[in-house]
C-alpha atoms as a PDB file:
ATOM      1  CA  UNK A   1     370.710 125.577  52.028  1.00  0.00           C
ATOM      2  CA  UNK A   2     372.681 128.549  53.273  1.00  0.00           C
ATOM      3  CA  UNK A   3     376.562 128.690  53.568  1.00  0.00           C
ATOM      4  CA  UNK A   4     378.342 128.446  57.016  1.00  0.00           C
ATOM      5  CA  UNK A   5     379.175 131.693  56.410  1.00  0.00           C
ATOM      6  CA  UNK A   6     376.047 133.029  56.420  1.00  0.00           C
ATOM      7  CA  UNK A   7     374.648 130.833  58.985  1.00  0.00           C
ATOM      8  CA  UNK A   8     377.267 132.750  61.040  1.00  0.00           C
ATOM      9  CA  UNK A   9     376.565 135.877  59.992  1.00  0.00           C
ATOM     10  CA  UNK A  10     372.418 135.319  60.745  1.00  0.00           C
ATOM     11  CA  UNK A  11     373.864 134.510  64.373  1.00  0.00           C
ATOM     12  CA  UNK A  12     376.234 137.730  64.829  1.00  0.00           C
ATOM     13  CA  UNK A  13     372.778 139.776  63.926  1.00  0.00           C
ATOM     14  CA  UNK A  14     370.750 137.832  66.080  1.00  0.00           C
ATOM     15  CA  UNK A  15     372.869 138.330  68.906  1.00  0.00           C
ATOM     16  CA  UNK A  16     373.640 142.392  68.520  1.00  0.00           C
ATOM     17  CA  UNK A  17     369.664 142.625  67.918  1.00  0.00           C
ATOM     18  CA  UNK A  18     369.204 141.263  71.373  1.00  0.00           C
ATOM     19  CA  UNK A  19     372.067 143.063  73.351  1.00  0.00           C
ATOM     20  CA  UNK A  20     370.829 146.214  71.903  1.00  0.00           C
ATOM     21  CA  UNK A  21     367.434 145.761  72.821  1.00  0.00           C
ATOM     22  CA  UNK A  22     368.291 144.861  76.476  1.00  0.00           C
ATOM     23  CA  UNK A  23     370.359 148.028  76.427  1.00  0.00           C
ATOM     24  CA  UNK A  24     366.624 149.296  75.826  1.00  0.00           C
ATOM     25  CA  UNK A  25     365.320 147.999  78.085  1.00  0.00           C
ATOM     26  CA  UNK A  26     362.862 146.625  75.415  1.00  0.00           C
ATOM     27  CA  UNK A  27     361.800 142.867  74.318  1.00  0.00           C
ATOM     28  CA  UNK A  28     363.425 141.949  71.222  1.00  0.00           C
ATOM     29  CA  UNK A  29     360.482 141.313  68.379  1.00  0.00           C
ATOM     30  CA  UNK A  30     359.429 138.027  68.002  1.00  0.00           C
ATOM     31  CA  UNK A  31     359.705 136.330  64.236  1.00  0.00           C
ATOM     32  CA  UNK A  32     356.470 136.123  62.761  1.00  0.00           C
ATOM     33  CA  UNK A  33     355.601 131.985  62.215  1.00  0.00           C
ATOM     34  CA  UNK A  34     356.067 130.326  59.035  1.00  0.00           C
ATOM     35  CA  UNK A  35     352.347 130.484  57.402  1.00  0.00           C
ATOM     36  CA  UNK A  36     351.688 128.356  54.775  1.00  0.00           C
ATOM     37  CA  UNK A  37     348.361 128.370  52.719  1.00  0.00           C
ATOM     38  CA  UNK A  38     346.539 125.414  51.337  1.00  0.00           C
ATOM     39  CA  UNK A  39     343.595 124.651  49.028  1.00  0.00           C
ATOM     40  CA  UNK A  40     341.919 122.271  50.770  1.00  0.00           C
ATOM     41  CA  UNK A  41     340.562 119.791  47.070  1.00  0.00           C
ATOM     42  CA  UNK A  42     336.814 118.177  47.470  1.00  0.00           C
ATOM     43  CA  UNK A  43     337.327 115.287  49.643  1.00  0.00           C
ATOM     44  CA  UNK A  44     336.010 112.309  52.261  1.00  0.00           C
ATOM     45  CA  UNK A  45     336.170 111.435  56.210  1.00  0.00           C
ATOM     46  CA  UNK A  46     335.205 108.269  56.808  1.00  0.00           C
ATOM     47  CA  UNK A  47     334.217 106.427  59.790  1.00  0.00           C
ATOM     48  CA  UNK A  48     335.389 102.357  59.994  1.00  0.00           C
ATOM     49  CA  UNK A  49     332.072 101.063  59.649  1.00  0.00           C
ATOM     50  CA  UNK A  50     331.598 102.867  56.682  1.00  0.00           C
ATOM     51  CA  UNK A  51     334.827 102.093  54.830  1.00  0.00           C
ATOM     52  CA  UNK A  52     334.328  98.049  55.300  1.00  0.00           C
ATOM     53  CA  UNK A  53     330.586  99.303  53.762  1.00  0.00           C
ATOM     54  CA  UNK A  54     332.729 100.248  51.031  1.00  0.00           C
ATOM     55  CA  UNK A  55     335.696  98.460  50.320  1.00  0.00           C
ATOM     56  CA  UNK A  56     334.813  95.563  52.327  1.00  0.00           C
ATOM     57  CA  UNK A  57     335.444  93.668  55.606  1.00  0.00           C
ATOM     58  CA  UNK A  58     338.719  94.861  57.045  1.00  0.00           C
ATOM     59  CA  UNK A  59     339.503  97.087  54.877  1.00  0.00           C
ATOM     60  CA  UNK A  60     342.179  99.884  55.803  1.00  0.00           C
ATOM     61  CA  UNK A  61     343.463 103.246  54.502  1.00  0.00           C
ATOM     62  CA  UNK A  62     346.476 102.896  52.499  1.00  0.00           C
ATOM     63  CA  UNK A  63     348.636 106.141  52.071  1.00  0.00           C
ATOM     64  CA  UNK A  64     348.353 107.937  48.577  1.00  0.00           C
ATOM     65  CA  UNK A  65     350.237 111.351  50.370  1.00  0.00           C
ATOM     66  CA  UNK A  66     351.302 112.184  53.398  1.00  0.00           C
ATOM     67  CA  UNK A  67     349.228 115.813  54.078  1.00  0.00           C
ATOM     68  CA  UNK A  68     351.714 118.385  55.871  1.00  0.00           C
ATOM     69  CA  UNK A  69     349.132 118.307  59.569  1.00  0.00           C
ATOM     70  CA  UNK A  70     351.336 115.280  61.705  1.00  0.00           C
ATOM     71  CA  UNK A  71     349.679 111.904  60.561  1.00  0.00           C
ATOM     72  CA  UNK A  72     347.001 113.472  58.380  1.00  0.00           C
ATOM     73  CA  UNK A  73     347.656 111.858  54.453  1.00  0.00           C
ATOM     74  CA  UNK A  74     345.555 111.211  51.172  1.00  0.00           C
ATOM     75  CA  UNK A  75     344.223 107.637  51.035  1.00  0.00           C
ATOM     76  CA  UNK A  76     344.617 105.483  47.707  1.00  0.00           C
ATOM     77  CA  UNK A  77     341.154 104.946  48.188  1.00  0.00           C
ATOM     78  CA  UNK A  78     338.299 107.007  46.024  1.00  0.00           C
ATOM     79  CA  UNK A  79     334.679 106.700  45.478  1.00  0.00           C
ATOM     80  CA  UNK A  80     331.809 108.226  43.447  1.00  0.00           C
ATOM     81  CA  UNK A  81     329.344 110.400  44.747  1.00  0.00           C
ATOM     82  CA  UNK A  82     325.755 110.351  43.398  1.00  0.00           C
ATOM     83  CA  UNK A  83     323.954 113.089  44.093  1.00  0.00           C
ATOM     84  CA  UNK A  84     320.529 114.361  42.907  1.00  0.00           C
ATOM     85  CA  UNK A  85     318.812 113.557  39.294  1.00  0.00           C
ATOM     86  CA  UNK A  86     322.220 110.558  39.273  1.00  0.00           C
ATOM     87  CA  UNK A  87     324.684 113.838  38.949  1.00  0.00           C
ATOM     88  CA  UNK A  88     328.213 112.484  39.874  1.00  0.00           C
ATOM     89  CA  UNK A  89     331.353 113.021  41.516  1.00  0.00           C
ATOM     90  CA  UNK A  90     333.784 110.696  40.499  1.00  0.00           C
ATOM     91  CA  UNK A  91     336.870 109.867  41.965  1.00  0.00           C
ATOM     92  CA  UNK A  92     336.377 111.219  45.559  1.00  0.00           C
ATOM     93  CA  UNK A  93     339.620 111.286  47.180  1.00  0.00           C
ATOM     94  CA  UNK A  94     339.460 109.632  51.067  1.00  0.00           C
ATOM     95  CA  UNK A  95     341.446 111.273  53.771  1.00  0.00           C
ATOM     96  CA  UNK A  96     342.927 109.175  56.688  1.00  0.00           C
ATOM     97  CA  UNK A  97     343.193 108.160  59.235  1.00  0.00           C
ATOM     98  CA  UNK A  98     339.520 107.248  59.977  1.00  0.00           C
ATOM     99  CA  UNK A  99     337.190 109.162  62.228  1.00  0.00           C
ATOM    100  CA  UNK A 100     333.814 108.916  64.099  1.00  0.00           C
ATOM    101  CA  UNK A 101     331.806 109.820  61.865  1.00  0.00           C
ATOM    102  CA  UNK A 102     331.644 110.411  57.806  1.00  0.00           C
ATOM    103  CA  UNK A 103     331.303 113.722  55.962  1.00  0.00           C
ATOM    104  CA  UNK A 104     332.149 115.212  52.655  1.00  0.00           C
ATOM    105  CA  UNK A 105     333.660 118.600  52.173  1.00  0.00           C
ATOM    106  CA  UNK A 106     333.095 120.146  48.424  1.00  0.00           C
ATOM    107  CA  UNK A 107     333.203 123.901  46.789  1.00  0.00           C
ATOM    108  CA  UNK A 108     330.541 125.781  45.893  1.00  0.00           C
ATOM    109  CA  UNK A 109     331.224 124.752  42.454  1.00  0.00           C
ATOM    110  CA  UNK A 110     330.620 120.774  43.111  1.00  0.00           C
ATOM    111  CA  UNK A 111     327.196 122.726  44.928  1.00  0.00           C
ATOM    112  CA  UNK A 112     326.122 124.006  41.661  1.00  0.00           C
ATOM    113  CA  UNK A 113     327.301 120.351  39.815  1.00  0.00           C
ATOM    114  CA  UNK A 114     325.077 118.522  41.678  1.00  0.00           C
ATOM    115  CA  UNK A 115     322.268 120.663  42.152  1.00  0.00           C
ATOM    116  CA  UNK A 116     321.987 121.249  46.195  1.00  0.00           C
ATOM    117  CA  UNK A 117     322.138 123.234  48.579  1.00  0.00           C
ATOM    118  CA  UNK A 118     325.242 122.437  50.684  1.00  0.00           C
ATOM    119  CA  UNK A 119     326.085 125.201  53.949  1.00  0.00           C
ATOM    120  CA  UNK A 120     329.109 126.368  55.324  1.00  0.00           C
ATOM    121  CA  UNK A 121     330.132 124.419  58.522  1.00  0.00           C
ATOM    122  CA  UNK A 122     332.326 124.001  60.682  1.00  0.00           C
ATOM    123  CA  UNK A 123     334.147 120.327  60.029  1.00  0.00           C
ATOM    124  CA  UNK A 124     332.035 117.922  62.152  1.00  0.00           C
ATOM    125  CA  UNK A 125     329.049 120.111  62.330  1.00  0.00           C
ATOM    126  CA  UNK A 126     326.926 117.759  60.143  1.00  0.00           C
ATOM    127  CA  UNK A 127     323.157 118.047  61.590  1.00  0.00           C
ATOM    128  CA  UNK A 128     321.244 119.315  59.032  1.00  0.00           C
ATOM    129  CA  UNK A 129     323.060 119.288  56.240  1.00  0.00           C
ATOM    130  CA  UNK A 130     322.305 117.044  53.355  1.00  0.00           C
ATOM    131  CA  UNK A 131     323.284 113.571  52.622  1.00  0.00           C
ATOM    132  CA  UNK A 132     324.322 111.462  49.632  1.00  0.00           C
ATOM    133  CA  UNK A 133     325.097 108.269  48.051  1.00  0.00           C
ATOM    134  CA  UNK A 134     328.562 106.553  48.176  1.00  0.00           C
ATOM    135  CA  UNK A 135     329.745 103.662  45.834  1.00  0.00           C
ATOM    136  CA  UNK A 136     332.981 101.982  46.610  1.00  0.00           C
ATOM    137  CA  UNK A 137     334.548  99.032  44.950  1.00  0.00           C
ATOM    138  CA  UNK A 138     332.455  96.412  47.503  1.00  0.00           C
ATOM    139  CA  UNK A 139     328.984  98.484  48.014  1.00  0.00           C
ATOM    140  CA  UNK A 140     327.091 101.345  48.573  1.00  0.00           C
ATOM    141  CA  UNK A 141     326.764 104.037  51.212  1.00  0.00           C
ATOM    142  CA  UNK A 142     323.125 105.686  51.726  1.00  0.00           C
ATOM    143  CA  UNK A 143     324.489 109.107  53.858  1.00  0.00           C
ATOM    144  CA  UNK A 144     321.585 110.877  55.604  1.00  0.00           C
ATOM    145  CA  UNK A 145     323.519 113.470  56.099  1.00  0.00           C
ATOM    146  CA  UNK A 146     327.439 115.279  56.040  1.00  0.00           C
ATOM    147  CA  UNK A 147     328.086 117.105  53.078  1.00  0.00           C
ATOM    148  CA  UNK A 148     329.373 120.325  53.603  1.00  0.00           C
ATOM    149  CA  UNK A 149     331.342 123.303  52.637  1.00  0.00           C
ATOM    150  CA  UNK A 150     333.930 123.472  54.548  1.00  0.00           C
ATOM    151  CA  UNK A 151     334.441 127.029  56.760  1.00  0.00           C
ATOM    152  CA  UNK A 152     337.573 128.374  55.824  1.00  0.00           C
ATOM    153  CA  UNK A 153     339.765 127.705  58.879  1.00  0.00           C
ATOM    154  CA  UNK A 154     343.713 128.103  60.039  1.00  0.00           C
ATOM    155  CA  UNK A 155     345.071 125.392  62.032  1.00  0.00           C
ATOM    156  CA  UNK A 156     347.687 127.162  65.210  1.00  0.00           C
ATOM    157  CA  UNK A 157     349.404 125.946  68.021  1.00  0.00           C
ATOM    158  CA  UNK A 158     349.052 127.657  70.979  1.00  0.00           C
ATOM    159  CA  UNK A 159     351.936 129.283  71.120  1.00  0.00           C
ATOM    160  CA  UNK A 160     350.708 130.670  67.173  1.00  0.00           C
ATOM    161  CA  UNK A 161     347.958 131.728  68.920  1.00  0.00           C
ATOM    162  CA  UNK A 162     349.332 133.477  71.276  1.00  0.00           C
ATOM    163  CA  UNK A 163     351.395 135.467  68.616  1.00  0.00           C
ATOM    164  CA  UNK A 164     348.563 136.300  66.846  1.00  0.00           C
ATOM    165  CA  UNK A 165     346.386 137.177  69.796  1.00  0.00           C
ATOM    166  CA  UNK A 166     343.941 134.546  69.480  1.00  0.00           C
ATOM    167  CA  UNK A 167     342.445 131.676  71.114  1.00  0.00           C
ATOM    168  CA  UNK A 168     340.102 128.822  70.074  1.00  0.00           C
ATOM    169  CA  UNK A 169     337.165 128.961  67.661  1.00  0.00           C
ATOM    170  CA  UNK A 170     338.227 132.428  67.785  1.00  0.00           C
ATOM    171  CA  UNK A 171     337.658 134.338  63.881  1.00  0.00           C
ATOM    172  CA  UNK A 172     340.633 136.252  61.620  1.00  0.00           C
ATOM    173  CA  UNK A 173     341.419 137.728  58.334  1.00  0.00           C
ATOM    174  CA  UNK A 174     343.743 136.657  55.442  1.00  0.00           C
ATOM    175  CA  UNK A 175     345.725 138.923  53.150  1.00  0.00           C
ATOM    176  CA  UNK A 176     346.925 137.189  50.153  1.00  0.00           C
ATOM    177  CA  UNK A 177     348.820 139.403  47.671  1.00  0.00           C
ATOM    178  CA  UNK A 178     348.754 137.741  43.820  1.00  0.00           C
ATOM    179  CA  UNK A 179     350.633 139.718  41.132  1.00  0.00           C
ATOM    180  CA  UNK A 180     349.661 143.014  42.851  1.00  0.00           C
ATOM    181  CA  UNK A 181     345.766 141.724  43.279  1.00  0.00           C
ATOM    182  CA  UNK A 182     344.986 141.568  46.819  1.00  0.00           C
ATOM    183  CA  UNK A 183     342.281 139.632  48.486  1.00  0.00           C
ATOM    184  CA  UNK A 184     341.160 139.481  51.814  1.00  0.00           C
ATOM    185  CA  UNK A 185     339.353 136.826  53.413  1.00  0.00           C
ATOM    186  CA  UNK A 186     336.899 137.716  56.628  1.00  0.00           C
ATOM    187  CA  UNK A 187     336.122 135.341  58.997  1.00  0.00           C
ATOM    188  CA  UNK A 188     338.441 132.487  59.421  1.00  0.00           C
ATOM    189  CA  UNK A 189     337.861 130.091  61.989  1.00  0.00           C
ATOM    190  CA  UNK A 190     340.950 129.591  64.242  1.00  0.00           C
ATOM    191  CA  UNK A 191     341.764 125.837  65.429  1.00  0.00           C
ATOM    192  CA  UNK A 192     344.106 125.533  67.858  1.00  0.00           C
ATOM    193  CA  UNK A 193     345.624 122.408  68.874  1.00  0.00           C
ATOM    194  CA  UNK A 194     349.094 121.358  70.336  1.00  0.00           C
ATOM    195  CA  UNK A 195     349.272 118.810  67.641  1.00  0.00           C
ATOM    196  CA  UNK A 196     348.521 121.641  64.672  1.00  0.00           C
ATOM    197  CA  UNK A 197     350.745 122.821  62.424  1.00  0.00           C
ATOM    198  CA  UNK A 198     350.013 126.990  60.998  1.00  0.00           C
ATOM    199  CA  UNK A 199     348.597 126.294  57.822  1.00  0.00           C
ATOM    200  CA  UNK A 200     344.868 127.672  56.448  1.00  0.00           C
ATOM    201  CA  UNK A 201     342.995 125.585  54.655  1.00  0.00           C
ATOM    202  CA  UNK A 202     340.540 127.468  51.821  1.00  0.00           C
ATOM    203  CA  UNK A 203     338.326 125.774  49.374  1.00  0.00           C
ATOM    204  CA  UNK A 204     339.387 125.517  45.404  1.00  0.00           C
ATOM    205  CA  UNK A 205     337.134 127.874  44.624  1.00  0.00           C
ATOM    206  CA  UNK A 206     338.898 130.862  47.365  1.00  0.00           C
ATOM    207  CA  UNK A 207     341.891 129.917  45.592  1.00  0.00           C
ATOM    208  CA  UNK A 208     341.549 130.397  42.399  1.00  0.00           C
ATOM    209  CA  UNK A 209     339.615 133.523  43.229  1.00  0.00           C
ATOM    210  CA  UNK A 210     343.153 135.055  45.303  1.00  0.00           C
ATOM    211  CA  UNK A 211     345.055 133.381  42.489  1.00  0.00           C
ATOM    212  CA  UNK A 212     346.808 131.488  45.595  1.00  0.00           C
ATOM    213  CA  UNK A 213     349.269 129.606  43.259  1.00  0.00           C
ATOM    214  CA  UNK A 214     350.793 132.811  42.075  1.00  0.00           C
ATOM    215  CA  UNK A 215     350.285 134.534  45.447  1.00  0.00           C
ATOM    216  CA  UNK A 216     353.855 136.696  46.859  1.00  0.00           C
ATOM    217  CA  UNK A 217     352.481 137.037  50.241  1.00  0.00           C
ATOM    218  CA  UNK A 218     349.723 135.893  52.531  1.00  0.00           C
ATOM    219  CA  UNK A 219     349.238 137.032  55.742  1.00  0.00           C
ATOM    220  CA  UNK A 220     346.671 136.603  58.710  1.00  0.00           C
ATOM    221  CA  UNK A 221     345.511 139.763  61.097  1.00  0.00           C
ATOM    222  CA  UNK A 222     342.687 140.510  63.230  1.00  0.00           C
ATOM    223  CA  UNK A 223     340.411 142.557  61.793  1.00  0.00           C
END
């Protein structure tokens, strides 16, 4: 936390910045937003009817984390996906709260584990894609469909949107600068929602590819 003295000092500069550029005649600069990056680990949506499938009559999401989008957290709740020739994911975190419908979101590398072809969509674009088996504690799931990899995305608000220039379903880039490696990302789906927080969400795989953990700076343009 910063000393009052400093506070003060942040709010002398503020305020000469902006009397010198009205004396310009010129908007003062607005502050870029906070961004903050995430890996986005293999994980489950569930519908209702599917979780009582699983755990059983009434059962309910219990938080494990709270995730840093308002009211978005990791359940307690896992399960084991069985995938072709009985290949396995064990321990298949749930995300909550529920939605309408269920879908899994893995990396390419869990595509190569278990031996299918899964395609880049959009979260909630499921038709098409392939499906799965689901045990829980209290049953199984037979999926017909929903497993995807997840398009690499960046949650805004609309006025982060409207800094960046941007509007809905809209695509940009990402800069992320590791130990003087940079990689750039093409294509990121912008999701804008009053409710959002800015945060992108990449797959394990992107991140250990831009070394995220060790990354100095990240940064989104349009390309």
């Amino acid at each position: 936390m910063s000393s009052p003295a400093a506070q003060n000092r942040s709010v002398v500069e503020t305020l000469v910045r902006e009397a010198l550029f009205r004396q310009l005649g010129k908007p003062a600069p607005v502050a870029a937003p906070t961004l903050l990056v995430n890996s986005s680990a293999r994980h489950m949506h569930i519908s209702p009817e599917n979780l009582e499938v699983l755990f059983g009559k009434g059962a309910e999401l219990t938080v494990h984390k709270m995730l840093y989008q308002t009211d978005q957290f990791a359940s307690q709740q896992t399960v084991t996906m069985v995938g072709p020739r009985k290949r396995i994911i064990p321990n298949l975190r749930i995300l909550g709260p529920c939605r309408n419908l269920t879908q899994i979101e893995l990396a390419l590398t869990d595509s190569i584990q278990l031996g299918i072809d899964i395609p880049v969509r959009m979260s909630g674009d499921i038709e098409g894609t392939p499906g799965a088996y689901i045990m829980g504690p209290k049953g199984m799931l037979e999926m017909k469909n929903g497993v995807i990899r997840a398009a690499r995305h960046v949650h805004m608000s609309p006025s982060d949107a409207e800094f960046y220039g941007v509007k809905h379903l809209d695509k940009i880039t990402l800069k992320v600068t590791a130990k003087g490696c940079n990689t750039r990302f093409d294509d990121l789906l912008v999701r804008v929602d009053p409710s959002f927080k800015l945060e992108v969400h990449i797959d394990t795989d992107e991140a250990n590819a831009c070394d995220l953990d060790n990354a100095e700076k990240v940064e989104l343009f349009k390309s």
